[in-house]
C-alpha atoms as a PDB file:
ATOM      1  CA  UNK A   1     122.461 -64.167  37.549  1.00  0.00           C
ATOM      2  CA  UNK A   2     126.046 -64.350  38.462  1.00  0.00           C
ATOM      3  CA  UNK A   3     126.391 -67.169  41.164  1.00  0.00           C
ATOM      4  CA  UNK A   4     129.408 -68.125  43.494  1.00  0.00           C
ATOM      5  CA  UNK A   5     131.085 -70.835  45.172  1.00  0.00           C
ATOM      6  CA  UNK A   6     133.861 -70.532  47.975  1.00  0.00           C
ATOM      7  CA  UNK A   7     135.658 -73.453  49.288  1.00  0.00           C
ATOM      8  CA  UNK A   8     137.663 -73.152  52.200  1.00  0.00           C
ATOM      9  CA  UNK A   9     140.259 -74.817  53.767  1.00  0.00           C
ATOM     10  CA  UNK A  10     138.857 -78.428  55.222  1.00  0.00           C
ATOM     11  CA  UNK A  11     138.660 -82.282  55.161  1.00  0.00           C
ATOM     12  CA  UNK A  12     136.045 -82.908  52.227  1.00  0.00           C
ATOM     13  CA  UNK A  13     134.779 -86.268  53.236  1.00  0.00           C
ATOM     14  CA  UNK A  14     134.925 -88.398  49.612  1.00  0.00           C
ATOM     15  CA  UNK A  15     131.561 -90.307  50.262  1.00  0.00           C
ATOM     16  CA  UNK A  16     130.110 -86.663  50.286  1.00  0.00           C
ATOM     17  CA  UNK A  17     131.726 -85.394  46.943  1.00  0.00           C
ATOM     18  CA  UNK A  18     128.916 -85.451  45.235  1.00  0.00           C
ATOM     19  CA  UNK A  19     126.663 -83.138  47.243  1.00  0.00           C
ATOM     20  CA  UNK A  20     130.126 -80.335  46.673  1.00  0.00           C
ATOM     21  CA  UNK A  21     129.866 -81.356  42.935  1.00  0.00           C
ATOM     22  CA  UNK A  22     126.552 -80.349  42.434  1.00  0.00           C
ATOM     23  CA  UNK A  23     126.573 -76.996  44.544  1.00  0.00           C
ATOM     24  CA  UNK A  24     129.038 -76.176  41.905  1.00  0.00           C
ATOM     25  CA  UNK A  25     127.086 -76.319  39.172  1.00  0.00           C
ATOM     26  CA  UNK A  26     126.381 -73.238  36.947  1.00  0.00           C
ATOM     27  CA  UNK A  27     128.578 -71.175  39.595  1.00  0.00           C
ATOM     28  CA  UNK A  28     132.104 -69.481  39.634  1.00  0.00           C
ATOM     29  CA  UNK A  29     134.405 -71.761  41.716  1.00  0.00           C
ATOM     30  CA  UNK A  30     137.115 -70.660  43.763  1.00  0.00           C
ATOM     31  CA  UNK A  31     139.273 -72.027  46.302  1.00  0.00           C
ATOM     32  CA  UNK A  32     140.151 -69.965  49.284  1.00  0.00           C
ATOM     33  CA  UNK A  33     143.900 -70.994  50.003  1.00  0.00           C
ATOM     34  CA  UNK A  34     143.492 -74.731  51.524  1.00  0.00           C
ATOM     35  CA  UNK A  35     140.053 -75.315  49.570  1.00  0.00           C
ATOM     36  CA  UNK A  36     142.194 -75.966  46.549  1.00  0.00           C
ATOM     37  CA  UNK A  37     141.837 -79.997  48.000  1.00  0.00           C
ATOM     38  CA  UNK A  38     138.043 -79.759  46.940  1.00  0.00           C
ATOM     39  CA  UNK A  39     139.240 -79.476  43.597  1.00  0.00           C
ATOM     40  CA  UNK A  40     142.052 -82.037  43.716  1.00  0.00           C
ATOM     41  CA  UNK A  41     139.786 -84.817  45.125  1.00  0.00           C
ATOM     42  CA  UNK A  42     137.050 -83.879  42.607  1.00  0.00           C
ATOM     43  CA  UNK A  43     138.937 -83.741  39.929  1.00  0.00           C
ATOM     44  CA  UNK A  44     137.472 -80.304  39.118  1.00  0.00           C
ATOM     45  CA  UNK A  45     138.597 -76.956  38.011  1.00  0.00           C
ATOM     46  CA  UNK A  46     138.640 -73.686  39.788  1.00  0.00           C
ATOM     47  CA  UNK A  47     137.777 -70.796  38.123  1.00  0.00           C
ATOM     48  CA  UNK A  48     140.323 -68.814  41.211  1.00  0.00           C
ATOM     49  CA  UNK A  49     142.559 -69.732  43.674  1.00  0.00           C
ATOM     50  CA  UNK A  50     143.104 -67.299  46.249  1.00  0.00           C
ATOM     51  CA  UNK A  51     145.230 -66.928  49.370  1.00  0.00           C
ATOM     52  CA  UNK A  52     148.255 -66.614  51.133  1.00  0.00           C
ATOM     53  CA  UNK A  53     148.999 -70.291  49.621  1.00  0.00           C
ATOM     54  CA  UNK A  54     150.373 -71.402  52.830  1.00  0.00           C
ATOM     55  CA  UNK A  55     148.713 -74.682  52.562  1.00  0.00           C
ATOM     56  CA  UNK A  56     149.663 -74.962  48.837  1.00  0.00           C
ATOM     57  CA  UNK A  57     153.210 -76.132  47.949  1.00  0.00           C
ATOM     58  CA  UNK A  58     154.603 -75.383  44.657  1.00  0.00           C
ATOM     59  CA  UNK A  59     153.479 -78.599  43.291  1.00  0.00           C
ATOM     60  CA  UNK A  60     149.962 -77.768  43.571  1.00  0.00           C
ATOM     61  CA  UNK A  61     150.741 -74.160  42.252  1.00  0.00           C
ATOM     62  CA  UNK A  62     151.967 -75.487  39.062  1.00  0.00           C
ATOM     63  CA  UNK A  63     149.429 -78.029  38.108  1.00  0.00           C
ATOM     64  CA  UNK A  64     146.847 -75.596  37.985  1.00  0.00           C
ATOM     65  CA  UNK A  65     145.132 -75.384  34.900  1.00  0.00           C
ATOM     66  CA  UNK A  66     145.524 -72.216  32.561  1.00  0.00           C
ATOM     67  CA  UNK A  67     141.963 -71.319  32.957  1.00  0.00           C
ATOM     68  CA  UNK A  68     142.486 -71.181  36.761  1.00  0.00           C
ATOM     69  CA  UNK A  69     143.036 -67.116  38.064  1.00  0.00           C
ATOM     70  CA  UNK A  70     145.286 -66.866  40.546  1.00  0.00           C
ATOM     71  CA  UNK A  71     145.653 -63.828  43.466  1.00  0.00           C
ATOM     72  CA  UNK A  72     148.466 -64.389  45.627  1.00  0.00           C
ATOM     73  CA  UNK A  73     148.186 -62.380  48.915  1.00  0.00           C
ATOM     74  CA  UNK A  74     151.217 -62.036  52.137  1.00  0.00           C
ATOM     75  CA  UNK A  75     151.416 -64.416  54.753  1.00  0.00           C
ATOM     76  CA  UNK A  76     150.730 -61.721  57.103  1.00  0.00           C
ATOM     77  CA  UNK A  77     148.207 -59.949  56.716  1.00  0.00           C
ATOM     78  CA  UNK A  78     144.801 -58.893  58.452  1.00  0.00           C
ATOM     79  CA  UNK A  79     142.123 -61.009  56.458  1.00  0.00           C
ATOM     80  CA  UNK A  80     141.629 -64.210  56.650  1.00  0.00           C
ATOM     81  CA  UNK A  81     142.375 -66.060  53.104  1.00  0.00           C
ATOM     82  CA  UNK A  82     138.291 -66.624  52.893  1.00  0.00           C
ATOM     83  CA  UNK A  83     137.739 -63.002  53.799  1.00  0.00           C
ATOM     84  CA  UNK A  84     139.685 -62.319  51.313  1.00  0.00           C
ATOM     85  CA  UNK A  85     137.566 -64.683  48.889  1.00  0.00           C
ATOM     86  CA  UNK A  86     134.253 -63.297  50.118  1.00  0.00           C
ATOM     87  CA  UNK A  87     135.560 -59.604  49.714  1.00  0.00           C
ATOM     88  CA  UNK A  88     136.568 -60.585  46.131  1.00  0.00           C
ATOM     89  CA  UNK A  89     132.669 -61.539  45.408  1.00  0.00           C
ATOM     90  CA  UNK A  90     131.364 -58.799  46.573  1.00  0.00           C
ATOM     91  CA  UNK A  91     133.373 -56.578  44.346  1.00  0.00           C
ATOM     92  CA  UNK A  92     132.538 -59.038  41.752  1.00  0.00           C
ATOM     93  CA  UNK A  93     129.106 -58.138  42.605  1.00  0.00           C
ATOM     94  CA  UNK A  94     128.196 -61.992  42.549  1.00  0.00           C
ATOM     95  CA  UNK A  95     123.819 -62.408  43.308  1.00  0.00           C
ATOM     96  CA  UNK A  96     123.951 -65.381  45.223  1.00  0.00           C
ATOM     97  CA  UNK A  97     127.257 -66.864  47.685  1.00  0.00           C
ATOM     98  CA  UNK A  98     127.519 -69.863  48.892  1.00  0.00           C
ATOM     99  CA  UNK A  99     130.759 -70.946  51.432  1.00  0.00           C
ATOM    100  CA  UNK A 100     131.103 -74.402  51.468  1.00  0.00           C
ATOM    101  CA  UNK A 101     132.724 -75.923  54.915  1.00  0.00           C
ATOM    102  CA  UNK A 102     133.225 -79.475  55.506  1.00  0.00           C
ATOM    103  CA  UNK A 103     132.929 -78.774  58.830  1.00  0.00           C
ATOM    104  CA  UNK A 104     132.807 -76.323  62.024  1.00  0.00           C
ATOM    105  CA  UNK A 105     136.365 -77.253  62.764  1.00  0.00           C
ATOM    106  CA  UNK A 106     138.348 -74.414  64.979  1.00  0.00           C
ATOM    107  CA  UNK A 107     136.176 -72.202  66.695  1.00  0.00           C
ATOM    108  CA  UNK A 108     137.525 -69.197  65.845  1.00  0.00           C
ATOM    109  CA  UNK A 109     138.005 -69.645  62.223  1.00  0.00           C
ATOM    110  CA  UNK A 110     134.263 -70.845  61.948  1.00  0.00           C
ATOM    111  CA  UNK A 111     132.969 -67.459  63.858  1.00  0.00           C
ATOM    112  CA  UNK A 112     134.993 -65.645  61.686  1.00  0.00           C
ATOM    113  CA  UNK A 113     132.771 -67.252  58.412  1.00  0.00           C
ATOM    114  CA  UNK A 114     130.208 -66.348  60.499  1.00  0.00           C
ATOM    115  CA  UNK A 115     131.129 -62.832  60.480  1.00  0.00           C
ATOM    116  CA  UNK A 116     131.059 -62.794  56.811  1.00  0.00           C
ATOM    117  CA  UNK A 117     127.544 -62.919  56.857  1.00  0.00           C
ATOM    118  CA  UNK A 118     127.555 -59.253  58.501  1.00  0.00           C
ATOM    119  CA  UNK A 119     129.312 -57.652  56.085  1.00  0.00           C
ATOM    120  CA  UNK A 120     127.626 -54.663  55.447  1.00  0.00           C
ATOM    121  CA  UNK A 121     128.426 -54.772  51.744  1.00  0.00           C
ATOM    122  CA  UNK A 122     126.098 -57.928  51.025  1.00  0.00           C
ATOM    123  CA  UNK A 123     123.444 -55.587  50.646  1.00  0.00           C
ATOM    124  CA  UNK A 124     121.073 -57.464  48.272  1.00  0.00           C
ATOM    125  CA  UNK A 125     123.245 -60.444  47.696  1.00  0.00           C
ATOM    126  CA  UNK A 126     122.187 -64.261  49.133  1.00  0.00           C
ATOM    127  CA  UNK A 127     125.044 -65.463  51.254  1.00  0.00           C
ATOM    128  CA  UNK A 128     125.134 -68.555  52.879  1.00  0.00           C
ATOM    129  CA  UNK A 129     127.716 -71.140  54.904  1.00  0.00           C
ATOM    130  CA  UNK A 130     126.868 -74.735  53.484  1.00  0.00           C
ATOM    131  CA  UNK A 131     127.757 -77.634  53.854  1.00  0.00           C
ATOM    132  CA  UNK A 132     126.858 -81.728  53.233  1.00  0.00           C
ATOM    133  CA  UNK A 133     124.511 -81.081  57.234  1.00  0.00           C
ATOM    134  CA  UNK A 134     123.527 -78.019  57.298  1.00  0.00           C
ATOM    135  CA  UNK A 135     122.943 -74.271  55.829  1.00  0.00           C
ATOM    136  CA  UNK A 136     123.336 -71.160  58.535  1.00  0.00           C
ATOM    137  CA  UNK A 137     121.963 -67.454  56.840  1.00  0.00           C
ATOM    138  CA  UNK A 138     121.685 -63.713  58.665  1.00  0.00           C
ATOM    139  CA  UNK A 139     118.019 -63.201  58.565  1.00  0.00           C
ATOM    140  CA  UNK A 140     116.840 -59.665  58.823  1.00  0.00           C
ATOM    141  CA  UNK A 141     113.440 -59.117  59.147  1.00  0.00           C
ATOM    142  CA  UNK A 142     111.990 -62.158  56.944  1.00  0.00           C
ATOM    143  CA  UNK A 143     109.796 -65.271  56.343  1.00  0.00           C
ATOM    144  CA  UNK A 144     111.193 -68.651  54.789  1.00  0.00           C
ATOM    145  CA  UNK A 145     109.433 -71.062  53.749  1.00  0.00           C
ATOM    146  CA  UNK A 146     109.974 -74.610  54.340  1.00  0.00           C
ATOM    147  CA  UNK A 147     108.607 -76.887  51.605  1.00  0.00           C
ATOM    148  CA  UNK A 148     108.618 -80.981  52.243  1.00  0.00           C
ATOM    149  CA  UNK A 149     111.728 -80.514  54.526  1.00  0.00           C
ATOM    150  CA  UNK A 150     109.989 -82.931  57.027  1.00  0.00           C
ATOM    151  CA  UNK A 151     112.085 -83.920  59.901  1.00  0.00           C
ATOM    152  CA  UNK A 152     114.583 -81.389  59.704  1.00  0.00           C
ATOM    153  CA  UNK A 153     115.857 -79.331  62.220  1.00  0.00           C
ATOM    154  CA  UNK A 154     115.728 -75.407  62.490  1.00  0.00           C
ATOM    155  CA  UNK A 155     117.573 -73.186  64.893  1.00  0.00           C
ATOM    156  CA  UNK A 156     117.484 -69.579  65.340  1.00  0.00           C
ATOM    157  CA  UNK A 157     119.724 -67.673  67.448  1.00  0.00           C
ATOM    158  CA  UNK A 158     119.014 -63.949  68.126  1.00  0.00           C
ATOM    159  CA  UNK A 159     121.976 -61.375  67.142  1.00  0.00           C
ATOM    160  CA  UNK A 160     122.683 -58.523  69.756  1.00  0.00           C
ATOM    161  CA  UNK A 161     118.899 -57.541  69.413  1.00  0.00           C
ATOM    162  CA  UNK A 162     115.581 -59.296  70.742  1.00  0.00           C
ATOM    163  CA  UNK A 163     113.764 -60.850  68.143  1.00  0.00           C
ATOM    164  CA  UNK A 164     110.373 -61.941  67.564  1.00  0.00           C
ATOM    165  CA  UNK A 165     109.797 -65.107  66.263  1.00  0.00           C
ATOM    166  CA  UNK A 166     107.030 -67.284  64.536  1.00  0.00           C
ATOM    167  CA  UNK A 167     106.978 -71.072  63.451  1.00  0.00           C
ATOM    168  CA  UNK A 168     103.834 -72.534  61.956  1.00  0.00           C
ATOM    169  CA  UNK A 169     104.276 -76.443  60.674  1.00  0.00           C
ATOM    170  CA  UNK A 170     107.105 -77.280  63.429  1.00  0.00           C
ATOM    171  CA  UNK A 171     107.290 -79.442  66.617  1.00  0.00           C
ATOM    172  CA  UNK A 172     107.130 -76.114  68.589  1.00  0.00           C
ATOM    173  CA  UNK A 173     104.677 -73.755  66.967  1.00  0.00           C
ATOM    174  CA  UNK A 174     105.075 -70.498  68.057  1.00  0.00           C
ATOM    175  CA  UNK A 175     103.585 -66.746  67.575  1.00  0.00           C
ATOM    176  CA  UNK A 176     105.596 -63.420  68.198  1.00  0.00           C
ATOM    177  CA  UNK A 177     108.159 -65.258  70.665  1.00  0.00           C
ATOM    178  CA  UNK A 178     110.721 -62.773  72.249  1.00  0.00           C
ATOM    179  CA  UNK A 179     113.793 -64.618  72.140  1.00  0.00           C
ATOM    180  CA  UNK A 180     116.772 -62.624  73.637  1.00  0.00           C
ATOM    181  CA  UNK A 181     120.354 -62.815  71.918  1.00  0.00           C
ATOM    182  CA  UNK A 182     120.901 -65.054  75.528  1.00  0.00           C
ATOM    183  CA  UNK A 183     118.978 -67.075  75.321  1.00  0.00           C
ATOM    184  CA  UNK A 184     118.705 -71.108  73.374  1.00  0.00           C
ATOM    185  CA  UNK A 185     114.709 -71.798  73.429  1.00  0.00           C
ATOM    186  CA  UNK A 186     114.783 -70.850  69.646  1.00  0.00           C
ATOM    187  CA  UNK A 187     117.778 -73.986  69.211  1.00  0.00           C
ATOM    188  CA  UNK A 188     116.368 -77.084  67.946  1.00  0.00           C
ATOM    189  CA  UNK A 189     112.591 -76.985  66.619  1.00  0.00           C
ATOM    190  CA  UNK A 190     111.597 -80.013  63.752  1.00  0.00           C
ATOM    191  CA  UNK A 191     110.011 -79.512  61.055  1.00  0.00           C
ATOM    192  CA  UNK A 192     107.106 -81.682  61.197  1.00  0.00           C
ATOM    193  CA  UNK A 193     104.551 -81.234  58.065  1.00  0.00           C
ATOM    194  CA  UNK A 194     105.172 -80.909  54.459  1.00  0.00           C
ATOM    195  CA  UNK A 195     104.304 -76.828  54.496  1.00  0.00           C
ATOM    196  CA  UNK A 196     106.475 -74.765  57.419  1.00  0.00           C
ATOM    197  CA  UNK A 197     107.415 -71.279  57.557  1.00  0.00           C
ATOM    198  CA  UNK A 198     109.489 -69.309  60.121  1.00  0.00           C
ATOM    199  CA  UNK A 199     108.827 -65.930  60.304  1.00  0.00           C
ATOM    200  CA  UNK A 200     112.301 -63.434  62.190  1.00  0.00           C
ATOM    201  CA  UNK A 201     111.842 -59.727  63.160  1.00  0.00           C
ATOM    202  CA  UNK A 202     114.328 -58.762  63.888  1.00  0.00           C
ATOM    203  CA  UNK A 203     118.118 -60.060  62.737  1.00  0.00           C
ATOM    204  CA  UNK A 204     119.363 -63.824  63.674  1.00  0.00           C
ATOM    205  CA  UNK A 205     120.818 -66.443  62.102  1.00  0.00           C
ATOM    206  CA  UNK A 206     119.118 -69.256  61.126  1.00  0.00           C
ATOM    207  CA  UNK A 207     120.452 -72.753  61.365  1.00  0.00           C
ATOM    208  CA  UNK A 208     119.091 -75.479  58.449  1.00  0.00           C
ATOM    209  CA  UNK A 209     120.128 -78.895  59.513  1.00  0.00           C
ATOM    210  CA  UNK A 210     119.506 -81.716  56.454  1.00  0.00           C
ATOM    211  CA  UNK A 211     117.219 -84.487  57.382  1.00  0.00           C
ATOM    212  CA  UNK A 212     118.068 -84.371  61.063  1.00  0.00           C
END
């Protein structure tokens, strides 16, 4: 199963290193532009570095390691430098995706990772944004499971569509809710035994928050 790691462009909080250290294991690492300081504070090796480099002087540039691909792309241009990363993936036909971001940070660059996970040439692929609070995934049409996750916190927020929604093992157990793309009464439900499940039909994105 070939596995993936982006890291994008962000403050990587040090005390947290080691939850970005282990998402990395067994997967191919690359740094979208900016991400490159994951690697510099972790003292780890990417396996790509892709971007415009605009937030990568030529110091950086030339301590990468030979075993490090690089793909240099124009300033301007009309993708985004993890677009670009994510596109790369896909073509790579990588199983499984995971975009690490420290954190939301600018509004429009984190809807724009949130895009991402509409690309219509996932298909089968996992993708997810990740980070050391939280996981968001597109869910089409599916149940999760939520094993000894007590006390966490799950959101759902309906895409363009209604959506019907079931929670067993939350604070708010629900069957066959209609929750309208407007609407926030999915936002916030806690996981509150050992066994949950959340059941979407219908497409929304699903927010994991870590021990909330």
């Amino acid at each position: 199963m070939k596995t993936a790691v982006i890291f994008v462009h962000g403050r990587y909080p040090k005390t947290k290193l080691g939850f970005y250290k282990k998402l990395c294991r067994g997967k191919y690492k690359i740094a979208a532009n900016g991400g490159h300081r994951f690697f510099e504070l972790s003292k780890l090796t990417p396996d790509l570095v892709i971007g415009d480099f605009d937030s990568l002087n030529k110091k950086h540039l030339a301590n990468l390691s030979k075993r490090t691909k690089v793909i240099s792309h124009p300033v301007q241009k009309d993708k985004t430098d993890s677009e670009l990363a994510f596109e790369y993936c896909l073509k790579q036909k990588f199983s499984s995706i995971d975009i690490a971001m420290p954190r939301v940070g600018q509004p429009d660059h984190f809807m724009g990772l949130i895009s991402l996970l509409a690309n219509p040439k996932i298909r089968k692929a996992k993708v997810r944004l990740v980070n050391h609070e939280l996981e968001i995934k597109l869910i089409t049409n599916q149940k999760l499971k939520f094993n000894y996750c007590t006390g966490n916190l799950i959101s759902v927020k309906a895409v363009c569509n209604p959506i019907k929604l079931t929670c067993t093992g939350t604070e708010y157990d629900v069957k066959n809710l209609t929750v309208q793309p407007w609407e926030s009464k999915a936002l916030r439900n806690r996981i509150r035994l050992s066994k949950a499940t959340v059941e979407i039909k219908g497409r929304a994105l699903l927010f994991h928050y870590w021990g909330k």
